[in-house]
C-alpha atoms as a PDB file:
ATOM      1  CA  UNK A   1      20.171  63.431  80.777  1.00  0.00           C
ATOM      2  CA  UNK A   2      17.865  61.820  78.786  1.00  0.00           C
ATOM      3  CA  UNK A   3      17.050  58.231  78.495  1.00  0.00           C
ATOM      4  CA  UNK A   4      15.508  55.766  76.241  1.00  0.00           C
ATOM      5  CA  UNK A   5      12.866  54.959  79.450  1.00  0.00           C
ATOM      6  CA  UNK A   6      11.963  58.219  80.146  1.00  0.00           C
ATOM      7  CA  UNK A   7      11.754  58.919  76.006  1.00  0.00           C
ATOM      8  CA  UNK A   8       8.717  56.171  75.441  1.00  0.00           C
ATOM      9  CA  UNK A   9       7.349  57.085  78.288  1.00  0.00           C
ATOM     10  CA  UNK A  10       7.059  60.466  76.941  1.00  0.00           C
ATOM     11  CA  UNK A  11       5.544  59.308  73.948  1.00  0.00           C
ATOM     12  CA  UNK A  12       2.905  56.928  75.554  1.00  0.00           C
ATOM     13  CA  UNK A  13       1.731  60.017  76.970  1.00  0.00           C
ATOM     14  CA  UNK A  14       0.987  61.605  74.257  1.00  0.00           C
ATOM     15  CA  UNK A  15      -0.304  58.932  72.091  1.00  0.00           C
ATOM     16  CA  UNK A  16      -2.789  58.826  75.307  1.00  0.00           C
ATOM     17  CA  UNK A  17      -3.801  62.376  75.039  1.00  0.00           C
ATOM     18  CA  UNK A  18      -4.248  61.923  71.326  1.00  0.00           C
ATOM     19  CA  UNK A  19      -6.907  59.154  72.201  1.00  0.00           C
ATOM     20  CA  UNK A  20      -8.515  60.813  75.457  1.00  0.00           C
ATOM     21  CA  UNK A  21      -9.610  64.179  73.313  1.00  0.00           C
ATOM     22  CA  UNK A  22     -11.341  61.957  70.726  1.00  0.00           C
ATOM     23  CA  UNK A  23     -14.857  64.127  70.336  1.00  0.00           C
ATOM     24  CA  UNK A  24     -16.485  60.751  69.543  1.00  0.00           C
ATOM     25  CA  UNK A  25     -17.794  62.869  66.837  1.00  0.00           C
ATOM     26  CA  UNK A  26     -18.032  61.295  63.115  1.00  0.00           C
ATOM     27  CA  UNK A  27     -16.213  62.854  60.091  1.00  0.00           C
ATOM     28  CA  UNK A  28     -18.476  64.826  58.272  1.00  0.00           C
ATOM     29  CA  UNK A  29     -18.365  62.614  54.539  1.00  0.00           C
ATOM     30  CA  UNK A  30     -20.742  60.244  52.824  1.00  0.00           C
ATOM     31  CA  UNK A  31     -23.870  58.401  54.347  1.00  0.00           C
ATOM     32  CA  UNK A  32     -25.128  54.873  53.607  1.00  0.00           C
ATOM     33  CA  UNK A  33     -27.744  55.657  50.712  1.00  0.00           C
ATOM     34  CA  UNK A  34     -31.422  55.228  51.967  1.00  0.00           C
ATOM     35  CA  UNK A  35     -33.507  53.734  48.941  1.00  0.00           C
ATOM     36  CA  UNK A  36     -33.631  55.618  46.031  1.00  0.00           C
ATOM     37  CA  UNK A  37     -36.731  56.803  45.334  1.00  0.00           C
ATOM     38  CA  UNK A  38     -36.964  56.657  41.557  1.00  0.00           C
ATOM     39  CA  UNK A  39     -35.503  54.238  38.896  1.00  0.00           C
ATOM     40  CA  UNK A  40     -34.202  55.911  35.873  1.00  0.00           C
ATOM     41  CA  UNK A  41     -34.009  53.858  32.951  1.00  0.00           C
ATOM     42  CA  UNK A  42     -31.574  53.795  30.316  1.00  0.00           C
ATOM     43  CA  UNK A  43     -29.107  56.648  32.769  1.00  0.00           C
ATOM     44  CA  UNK A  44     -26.011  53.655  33.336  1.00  0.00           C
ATOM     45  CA  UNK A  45     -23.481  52.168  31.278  1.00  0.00           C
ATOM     46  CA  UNK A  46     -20.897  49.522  32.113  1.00  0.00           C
ATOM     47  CA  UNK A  47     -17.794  49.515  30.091  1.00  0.00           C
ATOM     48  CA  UNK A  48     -13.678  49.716  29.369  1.00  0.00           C
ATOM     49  CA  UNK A  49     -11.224  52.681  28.718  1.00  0.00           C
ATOM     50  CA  UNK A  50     -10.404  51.772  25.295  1.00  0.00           C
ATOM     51  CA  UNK A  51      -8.161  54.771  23.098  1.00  0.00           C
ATOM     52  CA  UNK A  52      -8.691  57.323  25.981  1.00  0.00           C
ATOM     53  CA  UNK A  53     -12.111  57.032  26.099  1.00  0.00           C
ATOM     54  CA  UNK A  54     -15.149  55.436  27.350  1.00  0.00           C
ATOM     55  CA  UNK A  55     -16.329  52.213  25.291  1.00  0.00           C
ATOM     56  CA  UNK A  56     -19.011  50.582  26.506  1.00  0.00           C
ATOM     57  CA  UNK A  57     -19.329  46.830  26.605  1.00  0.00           C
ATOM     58  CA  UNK A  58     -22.023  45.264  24.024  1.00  0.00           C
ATOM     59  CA  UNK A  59     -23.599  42.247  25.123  1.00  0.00           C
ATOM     60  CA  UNK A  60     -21.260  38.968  24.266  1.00  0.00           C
ATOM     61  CA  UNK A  61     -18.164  40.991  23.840  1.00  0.00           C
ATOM     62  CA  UNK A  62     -14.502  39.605  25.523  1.00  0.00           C
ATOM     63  CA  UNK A  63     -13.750  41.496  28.932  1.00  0.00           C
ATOM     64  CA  UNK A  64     -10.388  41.181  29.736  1.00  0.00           C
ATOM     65  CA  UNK A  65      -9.486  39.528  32.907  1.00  0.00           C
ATOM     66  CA  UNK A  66      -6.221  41.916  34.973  1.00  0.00           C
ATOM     67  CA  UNK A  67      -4.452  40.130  37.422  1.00  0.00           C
ATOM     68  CA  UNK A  68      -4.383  42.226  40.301  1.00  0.00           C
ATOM     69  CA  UNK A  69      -0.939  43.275  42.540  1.00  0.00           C
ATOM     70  CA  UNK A  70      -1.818  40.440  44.498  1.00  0.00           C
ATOM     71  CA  UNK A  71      -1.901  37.373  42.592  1.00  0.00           C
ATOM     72  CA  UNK A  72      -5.934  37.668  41.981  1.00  0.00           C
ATOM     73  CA  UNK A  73      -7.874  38.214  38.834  1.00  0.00           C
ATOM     74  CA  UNK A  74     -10.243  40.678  38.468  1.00  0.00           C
ATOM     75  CA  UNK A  75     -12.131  42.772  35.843  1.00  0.00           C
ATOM     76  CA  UNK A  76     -12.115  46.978  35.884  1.00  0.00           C
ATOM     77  CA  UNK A  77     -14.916  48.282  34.548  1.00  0.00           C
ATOM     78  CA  UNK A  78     -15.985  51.706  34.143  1.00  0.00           C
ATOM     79  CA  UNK A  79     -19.680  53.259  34.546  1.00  0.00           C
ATOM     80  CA  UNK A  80     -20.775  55.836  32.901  1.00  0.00           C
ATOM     81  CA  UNK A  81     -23.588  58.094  33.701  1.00  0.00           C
ATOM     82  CA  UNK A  82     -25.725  60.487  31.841  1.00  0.00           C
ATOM     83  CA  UNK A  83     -26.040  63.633  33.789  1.00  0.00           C
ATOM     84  CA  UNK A  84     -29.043  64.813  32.367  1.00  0.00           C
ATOM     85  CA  UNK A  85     -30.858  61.977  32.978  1.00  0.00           C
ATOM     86  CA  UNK A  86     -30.049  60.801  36.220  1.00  0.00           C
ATOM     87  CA  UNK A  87     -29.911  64.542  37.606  1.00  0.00           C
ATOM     88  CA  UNK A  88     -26.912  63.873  39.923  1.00  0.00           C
ATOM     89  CA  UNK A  89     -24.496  65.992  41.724  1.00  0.00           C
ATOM     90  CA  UNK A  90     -21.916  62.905  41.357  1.00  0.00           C
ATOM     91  CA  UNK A  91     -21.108  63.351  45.035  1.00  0.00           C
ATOM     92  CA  UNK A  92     -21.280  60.436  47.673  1.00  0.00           C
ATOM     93  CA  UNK A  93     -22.117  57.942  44.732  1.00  0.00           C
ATOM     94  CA  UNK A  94     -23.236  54.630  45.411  1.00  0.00           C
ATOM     95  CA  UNK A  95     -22.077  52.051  43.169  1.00  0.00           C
ATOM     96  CA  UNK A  96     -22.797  47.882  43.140  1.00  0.00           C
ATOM     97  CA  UNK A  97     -21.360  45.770  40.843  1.00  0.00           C
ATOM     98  CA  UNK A  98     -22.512  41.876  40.749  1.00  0.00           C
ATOM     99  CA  UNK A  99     -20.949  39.232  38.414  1.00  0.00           C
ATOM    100  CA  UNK A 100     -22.968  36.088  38.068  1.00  0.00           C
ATOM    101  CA  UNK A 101     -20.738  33.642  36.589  1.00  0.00           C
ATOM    102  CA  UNK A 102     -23.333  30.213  36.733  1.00  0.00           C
ATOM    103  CA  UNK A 103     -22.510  27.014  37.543  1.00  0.00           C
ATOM    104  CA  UNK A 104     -24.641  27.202  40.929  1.00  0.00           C
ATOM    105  CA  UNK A 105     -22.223  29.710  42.218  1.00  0.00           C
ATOM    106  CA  UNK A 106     -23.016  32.809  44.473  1.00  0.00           C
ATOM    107  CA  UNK A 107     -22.750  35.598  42.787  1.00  0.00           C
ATOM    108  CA  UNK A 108     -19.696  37.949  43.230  1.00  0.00           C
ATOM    109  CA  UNK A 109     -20.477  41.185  44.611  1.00  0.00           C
ATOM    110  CA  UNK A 110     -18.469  44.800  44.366  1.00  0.00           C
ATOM    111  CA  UNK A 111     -20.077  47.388  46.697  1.00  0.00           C
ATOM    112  CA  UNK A 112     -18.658  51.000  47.404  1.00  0.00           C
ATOM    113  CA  UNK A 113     -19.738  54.435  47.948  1.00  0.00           C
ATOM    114  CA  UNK A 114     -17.082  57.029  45.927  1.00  0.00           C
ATOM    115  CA  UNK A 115     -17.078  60.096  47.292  1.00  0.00           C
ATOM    116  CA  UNK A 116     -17.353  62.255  43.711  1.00  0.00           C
ATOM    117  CA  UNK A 117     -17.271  60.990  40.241  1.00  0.00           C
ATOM    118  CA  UNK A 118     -15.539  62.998  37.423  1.00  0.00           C
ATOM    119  CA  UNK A 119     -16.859  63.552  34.498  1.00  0.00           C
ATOM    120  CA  UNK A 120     -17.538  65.785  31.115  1.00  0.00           C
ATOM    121  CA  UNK A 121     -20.673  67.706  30.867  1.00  0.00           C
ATOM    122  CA  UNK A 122     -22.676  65.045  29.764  1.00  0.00           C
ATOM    123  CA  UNK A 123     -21.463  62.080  31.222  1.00  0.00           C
ATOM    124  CA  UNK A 124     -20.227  61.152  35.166  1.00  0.00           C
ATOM    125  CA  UNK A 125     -17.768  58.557  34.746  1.00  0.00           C
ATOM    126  CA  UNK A 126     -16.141  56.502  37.432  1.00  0.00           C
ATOM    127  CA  UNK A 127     -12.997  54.808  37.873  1.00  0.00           C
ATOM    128  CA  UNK A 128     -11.769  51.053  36.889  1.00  0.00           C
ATOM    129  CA  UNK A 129     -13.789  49.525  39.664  1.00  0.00           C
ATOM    130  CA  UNK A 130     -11.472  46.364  40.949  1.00  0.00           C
ATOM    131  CA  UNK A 131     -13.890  43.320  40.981  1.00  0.00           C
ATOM    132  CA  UNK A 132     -11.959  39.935  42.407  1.00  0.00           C
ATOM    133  CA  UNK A 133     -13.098  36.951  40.994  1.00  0.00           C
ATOM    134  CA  UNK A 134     -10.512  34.348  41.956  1.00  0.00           C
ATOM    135  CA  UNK A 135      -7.549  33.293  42.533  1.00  0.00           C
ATOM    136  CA  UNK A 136      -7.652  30.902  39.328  1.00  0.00           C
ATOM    137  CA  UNK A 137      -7.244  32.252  36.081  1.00  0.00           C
ATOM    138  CA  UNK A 138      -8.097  28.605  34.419  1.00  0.00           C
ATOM    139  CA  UNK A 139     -11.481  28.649  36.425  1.00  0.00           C
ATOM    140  CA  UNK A 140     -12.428  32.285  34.483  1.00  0.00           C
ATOM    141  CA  UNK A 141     -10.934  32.166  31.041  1.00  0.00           C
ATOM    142  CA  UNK A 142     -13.831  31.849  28.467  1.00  0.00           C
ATOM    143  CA  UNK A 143     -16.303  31.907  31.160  1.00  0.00           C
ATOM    144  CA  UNK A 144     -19.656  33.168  30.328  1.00  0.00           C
ATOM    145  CA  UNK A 145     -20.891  36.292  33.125  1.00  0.00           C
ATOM    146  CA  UNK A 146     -23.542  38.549  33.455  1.00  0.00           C
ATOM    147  CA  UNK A 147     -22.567  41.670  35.218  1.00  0.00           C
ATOM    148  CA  UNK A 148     -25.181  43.986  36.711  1.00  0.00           C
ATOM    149  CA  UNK A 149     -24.264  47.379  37.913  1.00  0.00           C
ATOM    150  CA  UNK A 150     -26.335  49.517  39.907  1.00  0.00           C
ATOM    151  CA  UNK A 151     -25.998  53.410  40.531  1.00  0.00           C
ATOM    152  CA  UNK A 152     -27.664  55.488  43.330  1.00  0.00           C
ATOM    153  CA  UNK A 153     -27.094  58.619  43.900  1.00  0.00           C
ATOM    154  CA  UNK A 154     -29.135  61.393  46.436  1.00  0.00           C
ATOM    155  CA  UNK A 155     -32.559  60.121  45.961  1.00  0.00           C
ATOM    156  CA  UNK A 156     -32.507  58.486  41.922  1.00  0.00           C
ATOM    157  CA  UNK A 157     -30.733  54.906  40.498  1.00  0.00           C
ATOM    158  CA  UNK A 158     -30.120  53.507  37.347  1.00  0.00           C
ATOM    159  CA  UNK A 159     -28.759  49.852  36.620  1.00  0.00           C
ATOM    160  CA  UNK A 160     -27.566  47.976  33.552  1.00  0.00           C
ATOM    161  CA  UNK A 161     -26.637  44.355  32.812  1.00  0.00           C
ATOM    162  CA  UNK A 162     -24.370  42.809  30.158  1.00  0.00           C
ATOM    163  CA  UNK A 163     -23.211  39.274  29.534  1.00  0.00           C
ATOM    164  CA  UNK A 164     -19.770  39.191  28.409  1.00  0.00           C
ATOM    165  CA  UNK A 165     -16.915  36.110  28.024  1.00  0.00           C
ATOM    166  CA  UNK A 166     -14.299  36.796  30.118  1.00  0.00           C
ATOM    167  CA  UNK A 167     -11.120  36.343  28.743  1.00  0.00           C
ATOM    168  CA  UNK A 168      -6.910  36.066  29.364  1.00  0.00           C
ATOM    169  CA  UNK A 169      -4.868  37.600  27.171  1.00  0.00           C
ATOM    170  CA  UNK A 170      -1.836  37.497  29.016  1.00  0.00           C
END
């Protein structure tokens, strides 16, 4: 007969084994990027999904604040990259997104490697990036920001900035 002892003990043995044949090896995937090597200009855009497609943001335009599953606001931009120019693979992408918002304030930074980007034949495009801001909705509506994106991918980048007002519409 079986018990409930015997059972767990059973199953700390194997969760052991599971840990003792560890390789210590890493997962074969995306590196840290070393520093690109070239800057192209003019290769990044930052903007919104508006009627199924990519619009990019013009300087002064409203971005819309989203308040995120767990009670923080954020913005989602998109960044879109021109293939041809930037001569990218759109593998193991490194993206950086940084929203100055003034006042003093550090700025708020967005930082993550995606392991491929989609994309049409001219264009890689990535997806809503989640930036936090805050907690405080009142603090951000009608706020001036600058937001600076960066893009490096194998040995090339590309960055753009745009000021924008962020705004509430809920």
């Amino acid at each position: 007969m079986t018990t409930p002892r015997i059972l767990a003990a059973a199953l700390l043995a194997l969760v052991a084994a599971a840990c003792a044949a560890d390789t210590g090896e890493e997962e074969v995937g995306c590196i840290e990027p070393a520093a690109p090597g070239s800057l192209i200009e003019d290769a990044l855009s930052l903007g919104l999904v508006g009627g199924g497609s990519f619009q990019p943001v013009a300087d002064g335009a409203a971005m819309e604040l989203v308040l995120g599953s767990q009670g923080g606001w954020m913005i989602t931009p998109i960044l879109a990259v021109d293939r041809r120019m930037m001569a990218s693979d759109g593998a193991c992408v490194h993206v950086a997104v940084e929203v100055d918002l003034g006042g003093g304030d550090a700025p708020i930074a967005f930082d993550i490697t995606l392991p491929e980007l989609g994309g049409t034949e001219d264009h890689f495009y990535s997806e809503p990036l989640p930036v936090f801001l805050s907690y405080d909705v009142a603090a951000l509506d009608g706020r001036a920001a600058s937001i600076t994106a960066v893009h490096e991918d194998d040995d090339v980048a590309s960055t753009c900035q745009v000021a924008v007002e962020l705004a509430n519409r809920d």
